[in-house]
Each structure stands twice: as C-alpha cells, then as structure tokens.
N, C-alpha and C. Protein backbone atom coordinates (compact mmCIF):
# COMPACT_ATOMS: atom_id res chain seq x y z
N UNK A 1 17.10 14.09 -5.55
CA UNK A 1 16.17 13.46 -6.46
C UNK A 1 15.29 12.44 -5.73
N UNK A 2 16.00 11.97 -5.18
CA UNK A 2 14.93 10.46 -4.00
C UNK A 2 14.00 11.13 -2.83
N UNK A 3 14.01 12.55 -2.68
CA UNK A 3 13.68 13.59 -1.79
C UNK A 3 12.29 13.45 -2.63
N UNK A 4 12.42 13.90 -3.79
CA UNK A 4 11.54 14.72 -4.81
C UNK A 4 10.42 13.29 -5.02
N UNK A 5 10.92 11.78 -5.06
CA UNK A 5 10.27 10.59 -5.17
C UNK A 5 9.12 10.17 -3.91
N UNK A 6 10.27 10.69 -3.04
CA UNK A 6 9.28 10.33 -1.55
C UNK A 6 8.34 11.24 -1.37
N UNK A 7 8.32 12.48 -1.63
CA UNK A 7 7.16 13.64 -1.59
C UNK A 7 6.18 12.85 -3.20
N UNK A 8 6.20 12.96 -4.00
CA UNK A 8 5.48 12.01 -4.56
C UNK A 8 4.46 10.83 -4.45
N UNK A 9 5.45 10.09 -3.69
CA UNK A 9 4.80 8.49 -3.71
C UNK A 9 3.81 8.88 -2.35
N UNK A 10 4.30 10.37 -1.39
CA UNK A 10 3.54 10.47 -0.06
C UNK A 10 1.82 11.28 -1.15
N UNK A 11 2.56 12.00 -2.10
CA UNK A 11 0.82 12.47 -2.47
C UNK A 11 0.37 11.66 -3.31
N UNK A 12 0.54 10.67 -3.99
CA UNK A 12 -0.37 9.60 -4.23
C UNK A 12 -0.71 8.84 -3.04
N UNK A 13 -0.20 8.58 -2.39
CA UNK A 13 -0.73 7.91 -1.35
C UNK A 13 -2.52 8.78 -0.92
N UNK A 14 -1.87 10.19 -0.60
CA UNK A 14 -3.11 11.07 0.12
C UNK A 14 -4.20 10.68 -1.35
N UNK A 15 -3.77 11.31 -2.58
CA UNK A 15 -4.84 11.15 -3.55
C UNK A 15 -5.18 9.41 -3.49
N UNK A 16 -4.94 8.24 -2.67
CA UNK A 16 -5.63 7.04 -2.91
C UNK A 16 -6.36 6.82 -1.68
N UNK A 17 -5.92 7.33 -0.03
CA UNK A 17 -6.64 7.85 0.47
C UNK A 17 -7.59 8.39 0.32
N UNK A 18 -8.01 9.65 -0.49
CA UNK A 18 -9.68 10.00 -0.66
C UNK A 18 -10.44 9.22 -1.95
N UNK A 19 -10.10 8.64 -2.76
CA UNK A 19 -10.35 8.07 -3.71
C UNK A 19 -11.01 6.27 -2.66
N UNK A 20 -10.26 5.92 -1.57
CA UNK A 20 -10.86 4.90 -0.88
C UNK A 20 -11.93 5.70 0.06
N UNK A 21 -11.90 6.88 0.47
CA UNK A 21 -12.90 7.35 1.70
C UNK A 21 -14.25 7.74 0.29
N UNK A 22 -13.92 8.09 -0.51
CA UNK A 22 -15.59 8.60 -1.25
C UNK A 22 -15.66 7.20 -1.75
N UNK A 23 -15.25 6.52 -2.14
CA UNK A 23 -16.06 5.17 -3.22
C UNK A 23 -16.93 3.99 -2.13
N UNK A 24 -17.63 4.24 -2.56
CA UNK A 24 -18.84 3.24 -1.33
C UNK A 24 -18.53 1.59 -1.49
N UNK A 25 -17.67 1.36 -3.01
CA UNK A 25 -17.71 0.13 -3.91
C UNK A 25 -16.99 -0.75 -3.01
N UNK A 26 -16.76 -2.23 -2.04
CA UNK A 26 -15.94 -2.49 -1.15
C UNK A 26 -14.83 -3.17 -1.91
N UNK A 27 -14.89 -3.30 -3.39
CA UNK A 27 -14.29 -3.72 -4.27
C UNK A 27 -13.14 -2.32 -4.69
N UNK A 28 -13.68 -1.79 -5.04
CA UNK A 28 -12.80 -0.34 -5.23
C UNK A 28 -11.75 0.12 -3.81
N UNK A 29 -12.25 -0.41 -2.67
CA UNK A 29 -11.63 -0.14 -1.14
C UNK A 29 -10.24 -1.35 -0.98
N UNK A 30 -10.94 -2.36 -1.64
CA UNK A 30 -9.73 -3.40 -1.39
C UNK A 30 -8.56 -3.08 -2.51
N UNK A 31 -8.94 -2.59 -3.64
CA UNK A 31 -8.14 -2.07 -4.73
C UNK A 31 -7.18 -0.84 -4.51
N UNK A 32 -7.85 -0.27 -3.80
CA UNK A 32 -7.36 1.01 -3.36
C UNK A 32 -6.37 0.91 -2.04
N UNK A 33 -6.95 0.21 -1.35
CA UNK A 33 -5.52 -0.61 0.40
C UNK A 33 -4.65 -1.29 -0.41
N UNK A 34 -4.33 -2.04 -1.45
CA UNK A 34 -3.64 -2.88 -2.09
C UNK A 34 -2.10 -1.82 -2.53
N UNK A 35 -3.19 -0.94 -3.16
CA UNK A 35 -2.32 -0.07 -3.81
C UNK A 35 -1.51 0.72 -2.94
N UNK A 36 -2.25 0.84 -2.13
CA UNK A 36 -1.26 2.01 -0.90
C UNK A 36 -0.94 1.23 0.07
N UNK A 37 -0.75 0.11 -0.15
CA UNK A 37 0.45 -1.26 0.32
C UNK A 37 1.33 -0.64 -0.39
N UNK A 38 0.98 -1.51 -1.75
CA UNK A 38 2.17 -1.58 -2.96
C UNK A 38 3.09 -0.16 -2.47
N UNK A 39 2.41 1.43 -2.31
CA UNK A 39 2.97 2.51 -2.48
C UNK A 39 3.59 3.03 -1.30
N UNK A 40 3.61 2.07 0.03
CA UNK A 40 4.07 2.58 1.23
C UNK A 40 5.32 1.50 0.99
N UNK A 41 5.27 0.48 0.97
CA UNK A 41 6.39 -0.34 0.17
C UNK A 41 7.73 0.31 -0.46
N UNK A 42 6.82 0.68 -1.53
CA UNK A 42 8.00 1.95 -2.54
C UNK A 42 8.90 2.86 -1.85
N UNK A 43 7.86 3.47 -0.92
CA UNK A 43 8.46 4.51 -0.31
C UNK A 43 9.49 4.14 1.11
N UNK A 44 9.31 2.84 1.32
CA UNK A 44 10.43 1.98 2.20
C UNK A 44 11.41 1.95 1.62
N UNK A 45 11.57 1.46 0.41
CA UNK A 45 12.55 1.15 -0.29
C UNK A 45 13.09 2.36 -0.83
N UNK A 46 12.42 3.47 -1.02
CA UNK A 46 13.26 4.57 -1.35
C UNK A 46 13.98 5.16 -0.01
N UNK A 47 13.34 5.24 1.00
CA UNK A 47 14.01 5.79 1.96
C UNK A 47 15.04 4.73 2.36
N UNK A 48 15.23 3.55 2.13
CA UNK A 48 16.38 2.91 2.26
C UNK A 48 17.57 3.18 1.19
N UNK A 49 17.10 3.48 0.14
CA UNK A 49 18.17 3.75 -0.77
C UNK A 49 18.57 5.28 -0.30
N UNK A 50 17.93 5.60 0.40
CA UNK A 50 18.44 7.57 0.56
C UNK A 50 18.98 7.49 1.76
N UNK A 51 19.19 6.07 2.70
CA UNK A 51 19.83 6.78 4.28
C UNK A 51 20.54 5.42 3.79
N UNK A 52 21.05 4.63 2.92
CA UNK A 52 21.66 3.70 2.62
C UNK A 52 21.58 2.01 3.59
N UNK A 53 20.16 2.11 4.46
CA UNK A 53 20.25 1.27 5.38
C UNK A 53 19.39 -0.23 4.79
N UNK A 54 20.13 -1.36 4.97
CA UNK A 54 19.41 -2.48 4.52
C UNK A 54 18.39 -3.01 5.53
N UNK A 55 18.49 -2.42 6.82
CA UNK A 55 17.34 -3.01 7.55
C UNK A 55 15.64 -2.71 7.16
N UNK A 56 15.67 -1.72 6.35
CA UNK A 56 14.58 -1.07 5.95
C UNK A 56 14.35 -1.74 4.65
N UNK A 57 14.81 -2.42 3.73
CA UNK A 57 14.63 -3.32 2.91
C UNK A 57 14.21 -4.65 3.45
N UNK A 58 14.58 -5.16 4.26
CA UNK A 58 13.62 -6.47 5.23
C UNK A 58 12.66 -5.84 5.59
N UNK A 59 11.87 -4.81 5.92
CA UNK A 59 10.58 -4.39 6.10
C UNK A 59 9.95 -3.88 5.30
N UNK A 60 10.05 -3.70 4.19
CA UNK A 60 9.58 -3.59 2.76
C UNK A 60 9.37 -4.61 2.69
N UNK A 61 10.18 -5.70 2.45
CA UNK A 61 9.91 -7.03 2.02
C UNK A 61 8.81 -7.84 2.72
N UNK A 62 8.71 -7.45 4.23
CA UNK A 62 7.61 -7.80 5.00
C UNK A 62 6.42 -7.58 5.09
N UNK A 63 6.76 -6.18 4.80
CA UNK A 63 5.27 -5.23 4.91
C UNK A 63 4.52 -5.44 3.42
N UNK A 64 5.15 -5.51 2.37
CA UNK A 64 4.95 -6.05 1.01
C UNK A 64 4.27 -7.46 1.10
N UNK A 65 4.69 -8.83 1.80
CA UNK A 65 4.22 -10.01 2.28
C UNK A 65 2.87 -9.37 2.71
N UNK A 66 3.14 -8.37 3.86
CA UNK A 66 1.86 -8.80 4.81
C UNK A 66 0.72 -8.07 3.95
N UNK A 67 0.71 -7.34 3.09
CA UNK A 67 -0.11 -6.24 2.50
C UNK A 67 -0.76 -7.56 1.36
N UNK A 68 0.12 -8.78 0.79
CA UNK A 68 -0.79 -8.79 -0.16
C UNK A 68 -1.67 -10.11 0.70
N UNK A 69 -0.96 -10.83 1.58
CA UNK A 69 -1.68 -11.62 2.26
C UNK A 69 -2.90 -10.85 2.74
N UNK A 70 -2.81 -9.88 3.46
CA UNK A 70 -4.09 -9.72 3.84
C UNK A 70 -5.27 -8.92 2.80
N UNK A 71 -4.88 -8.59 1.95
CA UNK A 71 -5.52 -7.90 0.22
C UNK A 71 -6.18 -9.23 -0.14
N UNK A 72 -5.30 -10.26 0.02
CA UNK A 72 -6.21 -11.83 -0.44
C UNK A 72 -7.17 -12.90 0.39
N UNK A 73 -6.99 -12.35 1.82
CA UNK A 73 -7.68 -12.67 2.80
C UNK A 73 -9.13 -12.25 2.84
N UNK A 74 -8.75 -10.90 2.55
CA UNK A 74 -9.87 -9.88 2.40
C UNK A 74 -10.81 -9.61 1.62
N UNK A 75 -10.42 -10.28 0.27
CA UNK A 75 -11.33 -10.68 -1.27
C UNK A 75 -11.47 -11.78 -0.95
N UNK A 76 -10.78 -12.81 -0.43
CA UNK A 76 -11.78 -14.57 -0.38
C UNK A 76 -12.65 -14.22 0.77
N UNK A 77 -12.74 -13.28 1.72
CA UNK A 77 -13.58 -13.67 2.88
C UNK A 77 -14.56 -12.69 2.25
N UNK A 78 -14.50 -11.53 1.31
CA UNK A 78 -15.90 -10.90 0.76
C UNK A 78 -16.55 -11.52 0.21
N UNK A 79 -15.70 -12.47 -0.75
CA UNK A 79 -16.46 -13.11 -1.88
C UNK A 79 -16.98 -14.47 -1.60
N UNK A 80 -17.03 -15.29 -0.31
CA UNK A 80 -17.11 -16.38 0.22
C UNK A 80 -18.66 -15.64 1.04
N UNK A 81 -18.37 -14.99 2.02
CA UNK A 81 -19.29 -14.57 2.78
C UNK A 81 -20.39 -13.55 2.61
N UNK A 82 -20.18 -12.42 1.19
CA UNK A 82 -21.21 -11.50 0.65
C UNK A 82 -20.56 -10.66 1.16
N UNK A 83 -21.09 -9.34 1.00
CA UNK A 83 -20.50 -8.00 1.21
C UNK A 83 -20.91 -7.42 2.61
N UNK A 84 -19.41 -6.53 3.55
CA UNK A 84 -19.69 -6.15 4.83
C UNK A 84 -20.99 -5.47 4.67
C-alpha cells in the first residue's frame, strides 16, 4: 500500500513539474516549488515508514525547514525588489 502512495505522490510531483514549466506567472512558480517541497517531504516520510528508518524522518524535517524558508525568501525578495 505505501508502494502504491510513493508512485503517487512521484506523479503529482511530475504533473506540478509541468504545471511550473508552462505558467509564465512567477507567482504560480513559487506556488508550485512550495508544493513540490511540501510533496517530496511526504514522500520522505513515506519511504521512512516503508524501510522503517528514523534517519529519514530528520531529513524530512529538514528538507521541510529548508523548502519553506526559502519559498519565503523568495516571495519577500520578489515582492521587495519587482519581478525577475
């Protein structure tokens, strides 16, 4: 069943992938990296629950940190400085 989750969370990922390569919007791009943070996250944490290892839950937890820090870095420095 956690097999069937990780093939999942991997094709949303691809469908948020082209959904960030066609949208020109740099607002829709930061929305869209956020999300496939959030969804590479998930899929840490599932593959930790499927090989039972907790070291892979401290890198979820990290990679989760570093995804929204830089998601918020990345909207104050658009919206401070105008659009790339």
């Amino acid at each position: 069943m956690l097999e069937l989750f990780l093939i999942l969370v991997s094709v949303l990922i691809l469908f948020l992938a082209i959904y960030v390569i066609k949208h020109h919007n740099i607002w829709d791009s930061i929305l869209g990296m956020s999300l496939s943070a959030t969804l590479i996250v998930l899929g840490i944490v599932l593959y930790a629950a499927f090989t039972d290892s907790t070291m892979f839950i401290d890198i979820a937890i990290t990679f989760g940190l570093l995804g929204f820090v830089g998601t918020l870095f990345t909207a104050v420095f658009i919206y401070t400085r105008g659009d790339i």
